[in-house]
N, C-alpha and C. Protein backbone atom coordinates (compact mmCIF):
# COMPACT_ATOMS: atom_id res chain seq x y z
N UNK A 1 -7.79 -28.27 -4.30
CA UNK A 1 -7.14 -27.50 -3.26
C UNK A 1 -7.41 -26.01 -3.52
N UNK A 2 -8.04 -25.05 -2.25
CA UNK A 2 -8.02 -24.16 -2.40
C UNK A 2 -7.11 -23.35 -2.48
N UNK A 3 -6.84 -22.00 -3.20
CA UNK A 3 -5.58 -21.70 -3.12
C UNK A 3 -5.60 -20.52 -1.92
N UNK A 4 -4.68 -19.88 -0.92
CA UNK A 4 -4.98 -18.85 0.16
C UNK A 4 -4.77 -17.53 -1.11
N UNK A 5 -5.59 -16.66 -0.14
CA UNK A 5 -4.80 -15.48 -0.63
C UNK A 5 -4.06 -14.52 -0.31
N UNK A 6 -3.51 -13.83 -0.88
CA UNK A 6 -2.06 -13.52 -0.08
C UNK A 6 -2.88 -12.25 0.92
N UNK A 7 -1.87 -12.11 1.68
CA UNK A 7 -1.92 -11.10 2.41
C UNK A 7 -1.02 -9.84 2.45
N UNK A 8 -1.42 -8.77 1.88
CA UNK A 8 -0.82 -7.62 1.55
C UNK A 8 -0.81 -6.37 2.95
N UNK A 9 0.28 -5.93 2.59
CA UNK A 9 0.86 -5.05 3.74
C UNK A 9 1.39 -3.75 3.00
N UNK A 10 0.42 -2.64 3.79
CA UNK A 10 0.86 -1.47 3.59
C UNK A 10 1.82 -0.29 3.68
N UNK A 11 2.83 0.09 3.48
CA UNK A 11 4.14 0.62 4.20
C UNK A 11 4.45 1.66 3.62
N UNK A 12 4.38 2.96 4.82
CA UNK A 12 4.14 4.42 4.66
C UNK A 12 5.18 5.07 5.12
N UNK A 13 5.81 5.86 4.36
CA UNK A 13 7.16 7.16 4.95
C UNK A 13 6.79 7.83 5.16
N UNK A 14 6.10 8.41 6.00
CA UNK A 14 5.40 10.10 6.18
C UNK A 14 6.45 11.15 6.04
N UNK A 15 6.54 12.53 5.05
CA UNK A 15 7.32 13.46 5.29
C UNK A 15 6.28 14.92 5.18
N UNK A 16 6.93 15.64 5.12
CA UNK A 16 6.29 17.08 5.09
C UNK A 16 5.73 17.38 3.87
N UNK A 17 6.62 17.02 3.15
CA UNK A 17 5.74 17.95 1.40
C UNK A 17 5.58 16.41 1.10
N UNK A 18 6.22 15.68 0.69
CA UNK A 18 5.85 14.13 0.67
C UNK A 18 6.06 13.03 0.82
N UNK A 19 5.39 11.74 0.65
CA UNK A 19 5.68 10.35 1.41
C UNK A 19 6.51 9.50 0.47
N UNK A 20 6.38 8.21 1.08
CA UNK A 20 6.67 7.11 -0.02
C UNK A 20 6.14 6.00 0.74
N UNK A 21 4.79 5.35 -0.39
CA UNK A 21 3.81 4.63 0.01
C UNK A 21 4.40 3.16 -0.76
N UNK A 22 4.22 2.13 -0.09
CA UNK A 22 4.25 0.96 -0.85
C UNK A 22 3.35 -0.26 -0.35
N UNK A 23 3.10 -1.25 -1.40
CA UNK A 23 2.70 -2.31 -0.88
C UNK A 23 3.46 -3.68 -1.49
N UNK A 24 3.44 -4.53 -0.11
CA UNK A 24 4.05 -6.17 -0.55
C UNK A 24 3.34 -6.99 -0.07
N UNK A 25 3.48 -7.90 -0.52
CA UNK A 25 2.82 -9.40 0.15
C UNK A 25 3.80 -10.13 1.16
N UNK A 26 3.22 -11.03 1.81
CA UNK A 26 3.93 -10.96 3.38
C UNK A 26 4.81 -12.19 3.03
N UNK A 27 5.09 -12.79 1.17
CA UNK A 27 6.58 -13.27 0.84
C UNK A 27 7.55 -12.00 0.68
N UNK A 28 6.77 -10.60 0.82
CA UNK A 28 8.00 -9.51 0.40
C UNK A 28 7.83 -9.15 -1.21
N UNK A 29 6.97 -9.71 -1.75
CA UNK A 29 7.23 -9.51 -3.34
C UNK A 29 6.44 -8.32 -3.30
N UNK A 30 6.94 -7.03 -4.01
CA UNK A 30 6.71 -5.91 -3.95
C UNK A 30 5.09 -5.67 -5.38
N UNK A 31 3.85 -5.21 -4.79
CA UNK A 31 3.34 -5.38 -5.69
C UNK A 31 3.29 -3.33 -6.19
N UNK A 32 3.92 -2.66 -5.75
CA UNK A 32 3.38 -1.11 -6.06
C UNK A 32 4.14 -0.33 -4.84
N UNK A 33 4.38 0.86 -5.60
CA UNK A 33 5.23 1.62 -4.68
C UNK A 33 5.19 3.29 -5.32
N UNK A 34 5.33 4.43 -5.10
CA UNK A 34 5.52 5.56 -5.31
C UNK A 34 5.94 6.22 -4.21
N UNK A 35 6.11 7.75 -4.71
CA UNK A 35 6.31 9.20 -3.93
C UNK A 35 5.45 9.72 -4.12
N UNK A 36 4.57 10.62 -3.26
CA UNK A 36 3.16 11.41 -3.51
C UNK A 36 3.54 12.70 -2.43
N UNK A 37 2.69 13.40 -3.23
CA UNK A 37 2.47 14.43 -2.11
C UNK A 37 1.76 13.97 -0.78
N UNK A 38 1.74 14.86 0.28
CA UNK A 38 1.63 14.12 1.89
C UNK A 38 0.03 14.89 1.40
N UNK A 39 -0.15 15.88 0.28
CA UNK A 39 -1.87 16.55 0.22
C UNK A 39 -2.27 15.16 -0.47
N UNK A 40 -2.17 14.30 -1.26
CA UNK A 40 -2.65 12.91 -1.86
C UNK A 40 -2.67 11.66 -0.68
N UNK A 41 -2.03 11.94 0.34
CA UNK A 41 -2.31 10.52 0.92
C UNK A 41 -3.48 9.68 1.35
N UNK A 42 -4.36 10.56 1.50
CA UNK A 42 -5.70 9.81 1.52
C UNK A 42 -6.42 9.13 0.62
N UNK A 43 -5.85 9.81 -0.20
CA UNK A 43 -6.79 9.49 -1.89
C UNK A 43 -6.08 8.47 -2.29
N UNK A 44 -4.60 8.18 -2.06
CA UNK A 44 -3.93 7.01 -2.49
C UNK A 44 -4.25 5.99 -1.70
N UNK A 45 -4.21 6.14 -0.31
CA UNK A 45 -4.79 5.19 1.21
C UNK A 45 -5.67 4.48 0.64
N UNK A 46 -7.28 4.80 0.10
CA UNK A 46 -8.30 4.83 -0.48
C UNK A 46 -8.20 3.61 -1.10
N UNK A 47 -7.62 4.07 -2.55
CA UNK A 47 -7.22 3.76 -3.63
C UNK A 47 -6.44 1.85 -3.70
N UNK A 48 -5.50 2.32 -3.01
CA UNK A 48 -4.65 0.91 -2.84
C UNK A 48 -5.64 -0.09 -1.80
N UNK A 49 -6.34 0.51 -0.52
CA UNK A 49 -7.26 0.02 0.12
C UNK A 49 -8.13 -0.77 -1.11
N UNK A 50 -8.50 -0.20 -1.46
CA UNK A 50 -9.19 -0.98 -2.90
C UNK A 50 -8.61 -2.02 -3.55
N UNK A 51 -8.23 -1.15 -4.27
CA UNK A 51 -6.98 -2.59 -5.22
C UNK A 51 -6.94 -3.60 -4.83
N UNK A 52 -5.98 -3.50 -3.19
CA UNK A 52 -5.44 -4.77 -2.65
C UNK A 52 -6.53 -5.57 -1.38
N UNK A 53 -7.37 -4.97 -1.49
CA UNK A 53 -8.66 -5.61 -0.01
C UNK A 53 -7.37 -5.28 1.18
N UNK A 54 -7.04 -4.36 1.43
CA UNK A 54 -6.03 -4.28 2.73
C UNK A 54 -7.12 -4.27 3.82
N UNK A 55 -7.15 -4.50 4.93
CA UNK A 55 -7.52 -4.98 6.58
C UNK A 55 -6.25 -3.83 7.29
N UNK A 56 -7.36 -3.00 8.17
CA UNK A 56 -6.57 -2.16 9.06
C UNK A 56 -6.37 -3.09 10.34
C-alpha cells in the first residue's frame, strides 16, 4: 500500500513591520510557525515553498 502524502497549507498574517507565517497539514498538525519581518516574507515564502513542496 502506497502511503498519500500529506498535503500542507500555508497560513499568513500580514502586518506592517511584521507577519506570522505558519504551516499545517490538512489533519491540522502544525508542522512550523514564526514572526518575521513583513522585509523577510519572500525569502521565508521561498524557503517553506521548498521544505514543504507547497502548490499555489
Amino acid at each position: 500500500m502506497t502511503k498519500k502524502k500529506p498535503l500542507f497549507i500555508l497560513g499568513f498574517d500580514p502586518g506592517r513591520d511584521k507577519c506570522g507565517i505558519a504551516v499545517i497539514s490538512e489533519d491540522g498538525k502544525l508542522y512550523y510557525h514564526a514572526v518575521i519581518t513583513s522585509y523577510d516574507v519572500v525569502r521565508e515564502v521561498n524557503f517553506l515553498y521548498k521544505k514543504f513542496f507547497l502548490k499555489y
